[in-house]
Protein backbone atom coordinates (compact mmCIF):
# COMPACT_ATOMS: atom_id res chain seq x y z
CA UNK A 1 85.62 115.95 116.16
CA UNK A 2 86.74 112.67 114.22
CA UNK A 3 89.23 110.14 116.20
CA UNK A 4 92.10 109.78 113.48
CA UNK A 5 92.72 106.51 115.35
CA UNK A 6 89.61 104.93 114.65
CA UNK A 7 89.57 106.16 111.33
CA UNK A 8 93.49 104.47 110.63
CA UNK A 9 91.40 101.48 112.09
CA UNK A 10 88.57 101.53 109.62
CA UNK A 11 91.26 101.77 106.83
CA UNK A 12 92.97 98.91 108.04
CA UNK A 13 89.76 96.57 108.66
CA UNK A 14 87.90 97.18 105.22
CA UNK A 15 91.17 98.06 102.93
CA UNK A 16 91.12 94.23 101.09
CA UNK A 17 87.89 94.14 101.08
CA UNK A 18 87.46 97.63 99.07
CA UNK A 19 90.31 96.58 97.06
CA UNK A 20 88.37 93.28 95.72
CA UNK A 21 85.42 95.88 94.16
CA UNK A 22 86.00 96.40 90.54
CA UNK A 23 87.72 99.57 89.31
CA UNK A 24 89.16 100.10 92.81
CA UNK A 25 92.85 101.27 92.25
CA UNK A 26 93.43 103.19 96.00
CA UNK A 27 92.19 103.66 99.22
CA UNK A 28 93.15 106.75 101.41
CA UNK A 29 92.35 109.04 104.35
CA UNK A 30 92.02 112.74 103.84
CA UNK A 31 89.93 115.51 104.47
CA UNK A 32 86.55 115.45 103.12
CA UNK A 33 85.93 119.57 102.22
CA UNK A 34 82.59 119.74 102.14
CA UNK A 35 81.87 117.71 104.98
CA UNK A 36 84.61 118.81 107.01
CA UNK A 37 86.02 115.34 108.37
CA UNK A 38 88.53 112.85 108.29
CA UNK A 39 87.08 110.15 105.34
CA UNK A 40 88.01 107.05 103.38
CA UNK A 41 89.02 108.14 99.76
CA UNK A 42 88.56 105.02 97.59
CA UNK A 43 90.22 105.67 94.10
CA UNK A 44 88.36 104.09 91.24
CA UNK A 45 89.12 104.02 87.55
CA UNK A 46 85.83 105.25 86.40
CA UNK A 47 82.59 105.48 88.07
CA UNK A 48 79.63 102.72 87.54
CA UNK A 49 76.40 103.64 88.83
CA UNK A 50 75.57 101.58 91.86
CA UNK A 51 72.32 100.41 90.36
CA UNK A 52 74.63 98.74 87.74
CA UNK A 53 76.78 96.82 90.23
CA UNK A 54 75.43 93.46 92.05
CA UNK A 55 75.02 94.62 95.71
CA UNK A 56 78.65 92.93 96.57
CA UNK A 57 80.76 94.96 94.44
CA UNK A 58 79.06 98.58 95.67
CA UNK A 59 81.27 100.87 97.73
CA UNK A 60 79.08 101.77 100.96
CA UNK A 61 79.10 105.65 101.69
CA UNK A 62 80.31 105.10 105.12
CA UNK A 63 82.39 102.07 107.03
CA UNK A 64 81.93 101.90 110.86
CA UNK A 65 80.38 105.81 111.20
CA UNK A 66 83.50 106.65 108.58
CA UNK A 67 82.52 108.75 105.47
CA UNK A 68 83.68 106.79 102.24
CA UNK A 69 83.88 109.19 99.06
CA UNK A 70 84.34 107.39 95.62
CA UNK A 71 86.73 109.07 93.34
CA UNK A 72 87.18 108.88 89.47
CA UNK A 73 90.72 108.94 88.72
CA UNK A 74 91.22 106.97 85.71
CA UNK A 75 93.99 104.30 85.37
CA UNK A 76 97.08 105.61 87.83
CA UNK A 77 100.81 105.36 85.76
CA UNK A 78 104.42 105.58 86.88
CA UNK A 79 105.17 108.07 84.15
CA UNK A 80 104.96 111.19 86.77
CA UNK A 81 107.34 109.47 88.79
CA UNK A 82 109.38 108.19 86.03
CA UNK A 83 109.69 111.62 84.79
CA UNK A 84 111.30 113.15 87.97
CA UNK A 85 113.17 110.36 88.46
CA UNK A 86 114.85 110.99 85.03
CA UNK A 87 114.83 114.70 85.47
CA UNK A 88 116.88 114.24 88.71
CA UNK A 89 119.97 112.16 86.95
CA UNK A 90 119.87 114.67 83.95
CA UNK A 91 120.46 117.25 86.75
CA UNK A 92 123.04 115.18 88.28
CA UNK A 93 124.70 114.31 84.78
CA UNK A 94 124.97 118.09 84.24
CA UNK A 95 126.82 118.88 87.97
CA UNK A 96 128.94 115.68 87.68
CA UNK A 97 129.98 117.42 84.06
CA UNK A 98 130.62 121.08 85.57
């Protein structure tokens, strides 16, 4: 079994230095399914084939005995936040008016 703690340490030791690789918008811990362990999720925008990247800006597949899984998620917005945000005071517009 994975030591959370050492993982939380991983994160913390390597998390500027992922975020200085292109694309990189996010770097998390979560369960990897197939694998079955705690991992490093680092976000990207798109995906670049690491034969296309000069050796410094490739994402290694593991950090200190940590699995690192690359994940396409495009460009991250506020507007899902935004939206509930503004949802919520509508809500609160319509009790205030009751």
């Amino acid at each position: 079994m994975e030591n959370a703690d050492h993982v939380h340490q991983v994160k913390a030791r390597h998390e500027a230095e992922l975020f200085r690789k292109p694309n990189v918008v996010c770097v998390a811990i979560g369960r990897h399914r197939r694998r079955d362990c705690l991992a490093l999720f680092v976000c990207v925008t798109h995906k670049v084939a690491p034969e296309e990247l000069p050796p410094q800006d490739r994402i290694p597949a593991e950090l200190e005995g940590v699995t690192v899984h690359v994940k396409a998620i495009g460009e991250p917005t506020a507007l899902s936040i935004t939206s509930r945000i503004l949802e919520n005071q509508h809500e609160s517009e319509d009790i205030e008016r009751s």
